[in-house]
N, C-alpha and C. Protein backbone atom coordinates (compact mmCIF):
# COMPACT_ATOMS: atom_id res chain seq x y z
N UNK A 1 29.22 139.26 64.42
CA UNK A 1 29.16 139.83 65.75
C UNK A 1 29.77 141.22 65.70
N UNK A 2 29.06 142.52 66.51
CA UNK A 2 29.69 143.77 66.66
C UNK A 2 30.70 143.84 67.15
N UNK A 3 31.09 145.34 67.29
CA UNK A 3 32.22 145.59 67.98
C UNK A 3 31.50 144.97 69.65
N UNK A 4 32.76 145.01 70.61
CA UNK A 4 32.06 144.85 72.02
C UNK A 4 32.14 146.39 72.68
N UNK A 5 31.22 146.46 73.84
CA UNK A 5 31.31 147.65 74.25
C UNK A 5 32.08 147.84 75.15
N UNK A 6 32.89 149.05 75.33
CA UNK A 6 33.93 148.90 76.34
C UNK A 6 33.34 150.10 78.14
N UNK A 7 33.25 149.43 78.87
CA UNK A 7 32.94 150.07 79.93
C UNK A 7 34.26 150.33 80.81
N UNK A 8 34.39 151.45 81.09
CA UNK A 8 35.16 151.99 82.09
C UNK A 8 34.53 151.99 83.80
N UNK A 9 35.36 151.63 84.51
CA UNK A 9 35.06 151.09 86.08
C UNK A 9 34.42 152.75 86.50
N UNK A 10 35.14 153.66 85.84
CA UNK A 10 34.90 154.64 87.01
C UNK A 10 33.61 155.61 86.10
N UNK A 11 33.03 155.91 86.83
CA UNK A 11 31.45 156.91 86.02
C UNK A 11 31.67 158.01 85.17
N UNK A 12 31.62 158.37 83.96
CA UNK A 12 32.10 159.67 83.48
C UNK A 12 31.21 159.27 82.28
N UNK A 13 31.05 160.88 81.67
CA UNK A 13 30.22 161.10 80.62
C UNK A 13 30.52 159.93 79.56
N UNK A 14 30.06 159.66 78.45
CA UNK A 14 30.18 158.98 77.18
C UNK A 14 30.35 159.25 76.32
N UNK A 15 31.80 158.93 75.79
CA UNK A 15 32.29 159.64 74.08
C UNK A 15 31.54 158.83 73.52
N UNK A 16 32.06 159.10 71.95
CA UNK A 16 31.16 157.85 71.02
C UNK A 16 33.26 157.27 70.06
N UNK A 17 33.05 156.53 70.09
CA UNK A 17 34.06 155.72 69.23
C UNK A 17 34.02 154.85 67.77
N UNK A 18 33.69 155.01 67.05
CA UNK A 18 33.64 154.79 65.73
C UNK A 18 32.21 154.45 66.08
N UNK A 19 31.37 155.13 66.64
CA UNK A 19 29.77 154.63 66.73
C UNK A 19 29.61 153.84 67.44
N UNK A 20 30.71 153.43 68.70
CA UNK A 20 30.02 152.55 69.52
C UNK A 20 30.51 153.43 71.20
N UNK A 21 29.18 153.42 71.28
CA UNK A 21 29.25 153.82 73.18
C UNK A 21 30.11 153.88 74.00
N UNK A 22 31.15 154.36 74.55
CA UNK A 22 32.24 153.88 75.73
C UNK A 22 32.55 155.11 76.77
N UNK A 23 32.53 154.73 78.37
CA UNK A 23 32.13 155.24 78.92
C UNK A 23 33.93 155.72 79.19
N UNK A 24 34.27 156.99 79.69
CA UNK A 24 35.60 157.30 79.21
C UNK A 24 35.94 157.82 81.08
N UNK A 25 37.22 157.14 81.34
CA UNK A 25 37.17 157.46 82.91
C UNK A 25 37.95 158.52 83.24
N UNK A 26 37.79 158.95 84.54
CA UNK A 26 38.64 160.35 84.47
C UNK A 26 40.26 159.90 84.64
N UNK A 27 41.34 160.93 83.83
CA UNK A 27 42.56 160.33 83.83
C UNK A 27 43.05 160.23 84.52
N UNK A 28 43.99 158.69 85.19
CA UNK A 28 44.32 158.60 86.20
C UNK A 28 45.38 157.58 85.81
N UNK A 29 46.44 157.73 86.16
CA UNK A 29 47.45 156.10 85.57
C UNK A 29 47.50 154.79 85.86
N UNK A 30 47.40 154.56 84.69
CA UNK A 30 47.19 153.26 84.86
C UNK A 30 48.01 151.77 85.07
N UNK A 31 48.22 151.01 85.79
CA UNK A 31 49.36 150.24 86.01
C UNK A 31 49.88 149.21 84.77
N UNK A 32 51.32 149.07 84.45
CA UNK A 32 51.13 147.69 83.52
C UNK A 32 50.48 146.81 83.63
N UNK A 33 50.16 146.17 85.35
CA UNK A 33 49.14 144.75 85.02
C UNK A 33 48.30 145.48 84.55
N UNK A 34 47.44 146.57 84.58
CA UNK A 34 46.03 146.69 84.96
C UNK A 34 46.02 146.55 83.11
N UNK A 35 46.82 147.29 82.05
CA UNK A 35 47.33 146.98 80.82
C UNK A 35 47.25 145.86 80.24
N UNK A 36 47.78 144.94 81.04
CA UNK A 36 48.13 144.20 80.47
C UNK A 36 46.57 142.77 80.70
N UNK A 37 46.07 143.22 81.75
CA UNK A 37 44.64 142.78 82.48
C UNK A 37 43.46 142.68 81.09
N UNK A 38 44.05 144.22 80.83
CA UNK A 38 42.91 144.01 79.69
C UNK A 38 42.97 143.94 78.23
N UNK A 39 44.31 143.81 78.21
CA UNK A 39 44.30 142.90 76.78
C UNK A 39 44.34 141.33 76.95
N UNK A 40 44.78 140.87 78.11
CA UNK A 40 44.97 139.45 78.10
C UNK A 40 43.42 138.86 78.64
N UNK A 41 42.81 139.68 79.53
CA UNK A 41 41.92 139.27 80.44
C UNK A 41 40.15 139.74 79.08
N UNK A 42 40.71 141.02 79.04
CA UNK A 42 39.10 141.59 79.03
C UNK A 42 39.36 141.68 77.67
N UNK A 43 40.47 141.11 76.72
CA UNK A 43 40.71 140.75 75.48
C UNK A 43 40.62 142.41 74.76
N UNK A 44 40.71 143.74 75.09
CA UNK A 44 40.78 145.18 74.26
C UNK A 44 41.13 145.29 73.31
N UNK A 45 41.29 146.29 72.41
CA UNK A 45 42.01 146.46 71.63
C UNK A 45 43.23 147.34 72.31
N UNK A 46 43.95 147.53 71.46
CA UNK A 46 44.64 149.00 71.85
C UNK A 46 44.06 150.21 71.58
N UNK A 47 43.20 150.26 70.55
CA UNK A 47 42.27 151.53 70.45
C UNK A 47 41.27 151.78 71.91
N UNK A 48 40.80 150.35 71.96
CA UNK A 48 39.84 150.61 73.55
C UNK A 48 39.99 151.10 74.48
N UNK A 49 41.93 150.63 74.36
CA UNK A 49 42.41 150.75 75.85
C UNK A 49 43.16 152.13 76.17
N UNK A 50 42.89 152.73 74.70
CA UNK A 50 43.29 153.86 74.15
C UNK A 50 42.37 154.79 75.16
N UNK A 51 41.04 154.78 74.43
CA UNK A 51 39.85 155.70 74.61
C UNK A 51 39.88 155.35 76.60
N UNK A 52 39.92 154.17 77.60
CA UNK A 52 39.54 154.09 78.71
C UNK A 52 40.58 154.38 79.63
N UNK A 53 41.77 154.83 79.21
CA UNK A 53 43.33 154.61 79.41
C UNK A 53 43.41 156.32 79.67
N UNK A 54 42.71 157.24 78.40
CA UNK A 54 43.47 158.67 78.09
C UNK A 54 44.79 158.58 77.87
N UNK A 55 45.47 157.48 77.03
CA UNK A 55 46.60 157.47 76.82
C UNK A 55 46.94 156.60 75.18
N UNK A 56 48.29 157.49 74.97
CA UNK A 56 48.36 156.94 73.29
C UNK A 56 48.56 155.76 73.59
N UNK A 57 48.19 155.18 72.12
CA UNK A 57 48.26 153.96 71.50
C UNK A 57 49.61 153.70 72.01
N UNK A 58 50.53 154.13 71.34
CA UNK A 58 52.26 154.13 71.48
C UNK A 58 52.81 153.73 72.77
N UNK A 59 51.84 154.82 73.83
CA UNK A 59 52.69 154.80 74.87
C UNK A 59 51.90 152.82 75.73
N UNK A 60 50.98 152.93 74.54
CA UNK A 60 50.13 151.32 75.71
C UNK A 60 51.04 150.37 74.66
N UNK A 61 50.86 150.69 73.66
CA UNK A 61 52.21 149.48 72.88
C UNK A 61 53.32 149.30 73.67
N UNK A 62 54.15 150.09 74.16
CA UNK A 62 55.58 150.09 74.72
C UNK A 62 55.70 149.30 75.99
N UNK A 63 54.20 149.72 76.98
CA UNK A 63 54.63 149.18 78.17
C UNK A 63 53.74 147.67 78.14
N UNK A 64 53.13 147.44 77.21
CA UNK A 64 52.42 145.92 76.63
C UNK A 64 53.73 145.05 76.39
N UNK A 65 54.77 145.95 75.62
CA UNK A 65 56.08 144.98 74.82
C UNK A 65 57.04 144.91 75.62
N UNK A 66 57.11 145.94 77.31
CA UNK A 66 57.68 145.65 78.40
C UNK A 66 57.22 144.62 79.08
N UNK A 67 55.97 144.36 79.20
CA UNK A 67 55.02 143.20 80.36
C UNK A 67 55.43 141.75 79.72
N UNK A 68 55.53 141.60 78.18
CA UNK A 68 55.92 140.65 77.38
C UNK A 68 56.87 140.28 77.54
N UNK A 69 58.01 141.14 77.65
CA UNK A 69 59.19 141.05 77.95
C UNK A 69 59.75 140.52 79.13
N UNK A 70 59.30 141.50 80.41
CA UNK A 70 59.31 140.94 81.61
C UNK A 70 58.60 139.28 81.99
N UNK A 71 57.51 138.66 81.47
CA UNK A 71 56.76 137.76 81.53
C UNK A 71 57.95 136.48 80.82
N UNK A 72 58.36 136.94 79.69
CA UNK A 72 59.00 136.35 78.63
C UNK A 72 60.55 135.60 79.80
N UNK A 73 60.74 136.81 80.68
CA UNK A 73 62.48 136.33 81.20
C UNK A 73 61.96 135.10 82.49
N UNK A 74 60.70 135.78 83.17
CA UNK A 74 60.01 134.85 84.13
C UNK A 74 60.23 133.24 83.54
N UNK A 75 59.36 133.47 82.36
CA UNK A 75 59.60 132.22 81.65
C UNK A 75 60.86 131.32 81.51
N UNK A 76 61.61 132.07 81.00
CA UNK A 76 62.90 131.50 81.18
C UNK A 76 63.50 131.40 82.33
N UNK A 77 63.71 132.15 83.30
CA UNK A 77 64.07 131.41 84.36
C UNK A 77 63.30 130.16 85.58
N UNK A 78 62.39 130.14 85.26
CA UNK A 78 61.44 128.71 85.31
C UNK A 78 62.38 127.70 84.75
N UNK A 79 62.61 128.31 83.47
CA UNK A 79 63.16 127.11 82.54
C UNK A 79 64.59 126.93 82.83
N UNK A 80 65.42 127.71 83.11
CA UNK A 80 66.75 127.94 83.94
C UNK A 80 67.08 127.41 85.33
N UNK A 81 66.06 127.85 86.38
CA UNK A 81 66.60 127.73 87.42
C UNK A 81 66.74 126.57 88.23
N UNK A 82 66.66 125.54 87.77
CA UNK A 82 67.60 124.20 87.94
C UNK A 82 68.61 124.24 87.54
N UNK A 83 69.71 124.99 86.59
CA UNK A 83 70.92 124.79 86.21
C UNK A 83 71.40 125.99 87.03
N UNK A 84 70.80 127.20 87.14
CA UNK A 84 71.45 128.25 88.35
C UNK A 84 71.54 127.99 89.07
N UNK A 85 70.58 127.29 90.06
CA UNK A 85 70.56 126.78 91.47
C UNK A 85 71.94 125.72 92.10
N UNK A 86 71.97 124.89 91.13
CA UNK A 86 73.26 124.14 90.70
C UNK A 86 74.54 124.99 90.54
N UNK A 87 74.87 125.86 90.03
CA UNK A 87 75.75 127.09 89.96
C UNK A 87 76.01 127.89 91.22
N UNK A 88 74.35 127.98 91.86
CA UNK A 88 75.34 129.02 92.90
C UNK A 88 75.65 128.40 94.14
N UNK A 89 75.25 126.92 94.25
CA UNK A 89 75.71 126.29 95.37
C UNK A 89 76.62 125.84 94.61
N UNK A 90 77.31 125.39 93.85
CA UNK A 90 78.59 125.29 93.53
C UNK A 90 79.21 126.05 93.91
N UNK A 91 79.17 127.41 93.40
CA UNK A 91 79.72 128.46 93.74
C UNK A 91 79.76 128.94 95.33
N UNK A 92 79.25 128.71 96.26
CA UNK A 92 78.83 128.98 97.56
C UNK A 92 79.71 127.60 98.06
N UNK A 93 79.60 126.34 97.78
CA UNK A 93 80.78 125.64 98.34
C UNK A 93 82.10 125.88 98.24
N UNK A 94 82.73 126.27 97.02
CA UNK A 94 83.53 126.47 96.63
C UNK A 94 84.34 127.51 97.10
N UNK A 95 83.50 128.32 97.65
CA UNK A 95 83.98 129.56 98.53
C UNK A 95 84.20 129.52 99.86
N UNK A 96 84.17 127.99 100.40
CA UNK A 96 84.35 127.95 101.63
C UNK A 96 85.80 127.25 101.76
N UNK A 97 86.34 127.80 102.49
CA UNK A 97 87.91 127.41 102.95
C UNK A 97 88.13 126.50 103.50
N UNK A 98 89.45 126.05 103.79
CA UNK A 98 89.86 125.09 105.20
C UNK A 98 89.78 126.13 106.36
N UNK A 99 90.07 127.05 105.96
CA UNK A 99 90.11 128.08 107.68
C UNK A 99 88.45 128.37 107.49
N UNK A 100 87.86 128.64 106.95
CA UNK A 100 86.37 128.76 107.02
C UNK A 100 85.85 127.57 107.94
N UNK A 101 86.40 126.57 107.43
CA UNK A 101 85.96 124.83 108.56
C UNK A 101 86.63 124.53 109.49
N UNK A 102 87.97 125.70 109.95
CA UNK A 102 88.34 124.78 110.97
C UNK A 102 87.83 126.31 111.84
N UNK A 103 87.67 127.01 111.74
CA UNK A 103 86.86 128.56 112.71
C UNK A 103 85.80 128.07 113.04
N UNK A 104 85.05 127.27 112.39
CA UNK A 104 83.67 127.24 112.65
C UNK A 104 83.56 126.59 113.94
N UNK A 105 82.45 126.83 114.38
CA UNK A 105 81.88 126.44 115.77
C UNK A 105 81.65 125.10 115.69
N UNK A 106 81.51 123.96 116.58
CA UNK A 106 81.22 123.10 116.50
C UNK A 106 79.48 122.86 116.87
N UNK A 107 78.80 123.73 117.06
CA UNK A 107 77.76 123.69 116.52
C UNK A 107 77.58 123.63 114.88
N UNK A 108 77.58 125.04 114.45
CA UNK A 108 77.64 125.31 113.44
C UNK A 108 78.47 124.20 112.25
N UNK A 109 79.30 123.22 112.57
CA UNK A 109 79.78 122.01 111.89
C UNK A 109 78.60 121.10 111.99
N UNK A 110 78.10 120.77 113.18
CA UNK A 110 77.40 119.30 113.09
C UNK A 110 76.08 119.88 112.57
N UNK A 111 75.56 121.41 112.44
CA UNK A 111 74.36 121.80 111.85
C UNK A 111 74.40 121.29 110.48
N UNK A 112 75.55 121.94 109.61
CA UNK A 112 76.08 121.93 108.65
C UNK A 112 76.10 120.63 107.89
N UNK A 113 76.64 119.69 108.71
CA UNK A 113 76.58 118.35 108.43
C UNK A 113 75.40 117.59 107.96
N UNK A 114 74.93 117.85 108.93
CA UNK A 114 73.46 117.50 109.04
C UNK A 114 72.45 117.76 108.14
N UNK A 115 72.39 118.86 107.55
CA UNK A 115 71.93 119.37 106.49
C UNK A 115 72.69 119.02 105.20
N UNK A 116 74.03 118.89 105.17
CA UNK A 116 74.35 118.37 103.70
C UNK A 116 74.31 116.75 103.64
N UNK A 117 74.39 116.05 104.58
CA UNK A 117 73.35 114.72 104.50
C UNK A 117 72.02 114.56 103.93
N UNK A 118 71.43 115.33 104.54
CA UNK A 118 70.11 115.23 104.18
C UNK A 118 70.28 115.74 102.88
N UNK A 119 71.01 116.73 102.03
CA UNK A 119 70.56 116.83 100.67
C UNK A 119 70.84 115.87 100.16
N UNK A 120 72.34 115.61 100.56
CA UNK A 120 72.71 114.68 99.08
C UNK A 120 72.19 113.23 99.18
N UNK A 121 71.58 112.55 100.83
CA UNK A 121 70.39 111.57 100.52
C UNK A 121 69.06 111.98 99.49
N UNK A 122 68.44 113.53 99.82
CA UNK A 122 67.33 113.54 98.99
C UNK A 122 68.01 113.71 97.50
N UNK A 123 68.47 113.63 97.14
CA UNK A 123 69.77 114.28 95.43
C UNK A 123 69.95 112.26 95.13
N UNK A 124 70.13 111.97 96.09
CA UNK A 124 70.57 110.30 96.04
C UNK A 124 69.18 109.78 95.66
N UNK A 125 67.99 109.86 96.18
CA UNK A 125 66.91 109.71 95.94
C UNK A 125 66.48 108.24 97.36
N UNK A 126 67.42 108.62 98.20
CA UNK A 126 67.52 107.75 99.20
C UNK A 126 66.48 108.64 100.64
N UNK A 127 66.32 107.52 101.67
CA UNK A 127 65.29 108.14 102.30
C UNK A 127 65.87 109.18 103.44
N UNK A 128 65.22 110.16 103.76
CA UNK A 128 66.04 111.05 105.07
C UNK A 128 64.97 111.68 106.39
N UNK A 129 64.20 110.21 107.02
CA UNK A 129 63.25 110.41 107.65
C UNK A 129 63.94 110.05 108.96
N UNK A 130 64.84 109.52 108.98
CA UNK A 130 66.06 109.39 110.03
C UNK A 130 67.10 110.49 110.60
N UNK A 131 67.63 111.43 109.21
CA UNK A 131 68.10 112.54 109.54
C UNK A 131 67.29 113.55 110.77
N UNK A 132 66.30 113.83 111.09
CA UNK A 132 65.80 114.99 112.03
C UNK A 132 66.65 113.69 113.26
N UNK A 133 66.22 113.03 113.77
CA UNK A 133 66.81 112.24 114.85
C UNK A 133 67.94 112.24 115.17
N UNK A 134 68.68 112.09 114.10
CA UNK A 134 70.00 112.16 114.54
C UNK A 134 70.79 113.67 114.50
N UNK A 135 70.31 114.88 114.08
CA UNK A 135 70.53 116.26 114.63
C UNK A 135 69.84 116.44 115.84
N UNK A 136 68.51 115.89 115.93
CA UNK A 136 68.34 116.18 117.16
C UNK A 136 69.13 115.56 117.94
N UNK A 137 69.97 114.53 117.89
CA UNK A 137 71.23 114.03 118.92
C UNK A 137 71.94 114.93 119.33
N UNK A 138 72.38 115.34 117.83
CA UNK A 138 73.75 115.35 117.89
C UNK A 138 73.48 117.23 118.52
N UNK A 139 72.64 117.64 118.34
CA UNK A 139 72.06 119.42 118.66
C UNK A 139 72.08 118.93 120.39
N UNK A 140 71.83 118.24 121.00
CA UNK A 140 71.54 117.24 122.64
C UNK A 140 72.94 117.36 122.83
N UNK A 141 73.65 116.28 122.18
CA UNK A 141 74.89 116.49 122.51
C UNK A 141 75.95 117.54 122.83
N UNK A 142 75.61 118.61 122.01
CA UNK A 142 76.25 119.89 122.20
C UNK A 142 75.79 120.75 122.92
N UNK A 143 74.39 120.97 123.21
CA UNK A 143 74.16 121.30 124.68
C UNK A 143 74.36 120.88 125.86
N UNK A 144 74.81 119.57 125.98
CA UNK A 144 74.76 119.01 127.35
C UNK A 144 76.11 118.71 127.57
N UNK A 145 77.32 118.92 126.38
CA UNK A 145 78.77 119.46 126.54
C UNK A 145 78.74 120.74 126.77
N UNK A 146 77.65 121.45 126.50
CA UNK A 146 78.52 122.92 126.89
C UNK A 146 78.13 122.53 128.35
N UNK A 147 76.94 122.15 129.00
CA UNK A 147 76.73 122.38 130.36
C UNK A 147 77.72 120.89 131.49
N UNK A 148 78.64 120.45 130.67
CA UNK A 148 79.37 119.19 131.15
C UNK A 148 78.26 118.41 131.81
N UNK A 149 77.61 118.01 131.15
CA UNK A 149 76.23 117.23 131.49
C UNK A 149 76.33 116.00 130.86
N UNK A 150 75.87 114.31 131.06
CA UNK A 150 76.49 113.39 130.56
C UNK A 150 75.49 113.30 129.42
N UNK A 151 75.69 112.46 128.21
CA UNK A 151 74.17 112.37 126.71
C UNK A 151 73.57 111.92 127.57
N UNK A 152 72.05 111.63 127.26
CA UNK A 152 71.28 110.74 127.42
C UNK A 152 70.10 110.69 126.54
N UNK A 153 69.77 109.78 125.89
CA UNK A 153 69.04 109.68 124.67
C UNK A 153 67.56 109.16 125.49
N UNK A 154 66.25 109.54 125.03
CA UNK A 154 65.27 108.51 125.58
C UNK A 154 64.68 108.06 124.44
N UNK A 155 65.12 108.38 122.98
CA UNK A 155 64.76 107.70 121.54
C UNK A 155 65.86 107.07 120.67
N UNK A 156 65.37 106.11 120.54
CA UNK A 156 66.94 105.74 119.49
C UNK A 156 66.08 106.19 118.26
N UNK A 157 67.50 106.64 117.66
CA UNK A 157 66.95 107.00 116.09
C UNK A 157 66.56 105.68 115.14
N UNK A 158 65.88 106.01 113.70
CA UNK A 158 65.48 104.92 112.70
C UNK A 158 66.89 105.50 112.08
N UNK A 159 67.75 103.88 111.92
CA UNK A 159 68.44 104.17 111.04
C UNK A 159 67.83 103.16 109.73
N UNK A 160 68.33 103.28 108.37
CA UNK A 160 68.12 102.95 107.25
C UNK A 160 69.30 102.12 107.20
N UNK A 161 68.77 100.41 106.30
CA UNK A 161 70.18 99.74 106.40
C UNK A 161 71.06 100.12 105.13
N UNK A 162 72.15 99.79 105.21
CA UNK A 162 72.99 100.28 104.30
C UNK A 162 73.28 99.12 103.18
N UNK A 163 73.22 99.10 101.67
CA UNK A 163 73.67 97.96 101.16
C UNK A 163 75.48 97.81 101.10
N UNK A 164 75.46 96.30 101.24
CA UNK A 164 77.23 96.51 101.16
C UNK A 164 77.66 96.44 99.76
C-alpha cells in the first residue's frame, strides 16, 4: 500500500512531498488537540503534519510530548482520585473546630447532619431513601420555630429497621 494522501481543510495551491500530492494550507496556528487529532485520529506522520501545519517537525514533536504528558497525569488522577478525595475530606473535617460547631446556625447543623448521614449510610452500603424525609422534617421544623408556629407533619417518614 502507498503513502496516503494528506489533504488540508483549507484550499491552497499543491506542493509535491516526496512525490505525493498534498494540498498545503495557509499558515495559521494550530491547536494541540487539533495536533494531536491528527496523529491519533487521522493517524499523520510528523512529516505530514509538518507540510499541513507550516511548522517544524520539532516544534510538533514537543507539543505531541506535552498532549502525552498532559493526557498521561489525566490518567493518573482517574487512577488517584479515590485516595485524594478521601484526603481532602479528611482534611476539610479536620479543620473544623468545636467553636466552628458551636457558631453554627442551627440550620446550618441539622443541614449538615443530614448530609453526613446520608454519606456514611451510602459509605455503609446501607439504604438512604428515608434520609430526604427526615431533612425535610427537620428543614419544617426550623421554619416553623423561627415563625413560633407548632410542627405538623402530613407524611411520616420510611424509616429502615435497625438490627440489634
Amino acid at each position: 500500500m502507498g503513502r496516503k494522501r494528506v489533504v488540508a481543510v483549507d484550499p491552497v495551491p499543491a506542493e509535491r512531498l516526496d512525490g505525493v500530492a498534498v494540498a498545503v494550507p495557509a499558515r495559521r496556528k494550530y491547536s494541540d488537540e487539533e495536533l494531536y487529532h491528527m496523529k491519533v485520529v487521522r493517524k499523520l506522520t510528523e512529516d505530514e503534519m509538518e507540510v499541513i501545519t507550516g511548522t517544524t517537525k520539532q516544534n510538533i514533536s514537543q507539543r505531541l510530548k506535552a498532549m502525552d504528558a498532559k493526557f498521561e497525569r489525566v490518567e493518573r488522577f482517574k487512577r488517584d482520585e479515590v485516595p485524594l478525595n478521601y484526603d481532602i475530606r479528611r482534611r476539610i473535617l479536620e479543620s473544623i473546630s468545636d467553636k466552628d460547631i458551636n457558631e453554627a446556625k442551627l440550620q446550618a447543623k441539622a443541614i449538615v447532619y443530614g448530609i453526613l448521614v446520608d454519606k456514611q449510610r451510602l459509605i455503609s452500603g446501607e439504604s438512604t431513601q428515608n434520609i430526604a424525609s427526615w431533612t425535610s422534617i427537620v428543614s419544617q421544623s426550623h421554619r416553623l420555630h423561627e415563625k413560633g408556629a407548632a410542627v405538623e407533619s402530613d407524611s411520616s417518614p420510611v424509616v429502615d429497621e435497625v438490627p440489634e
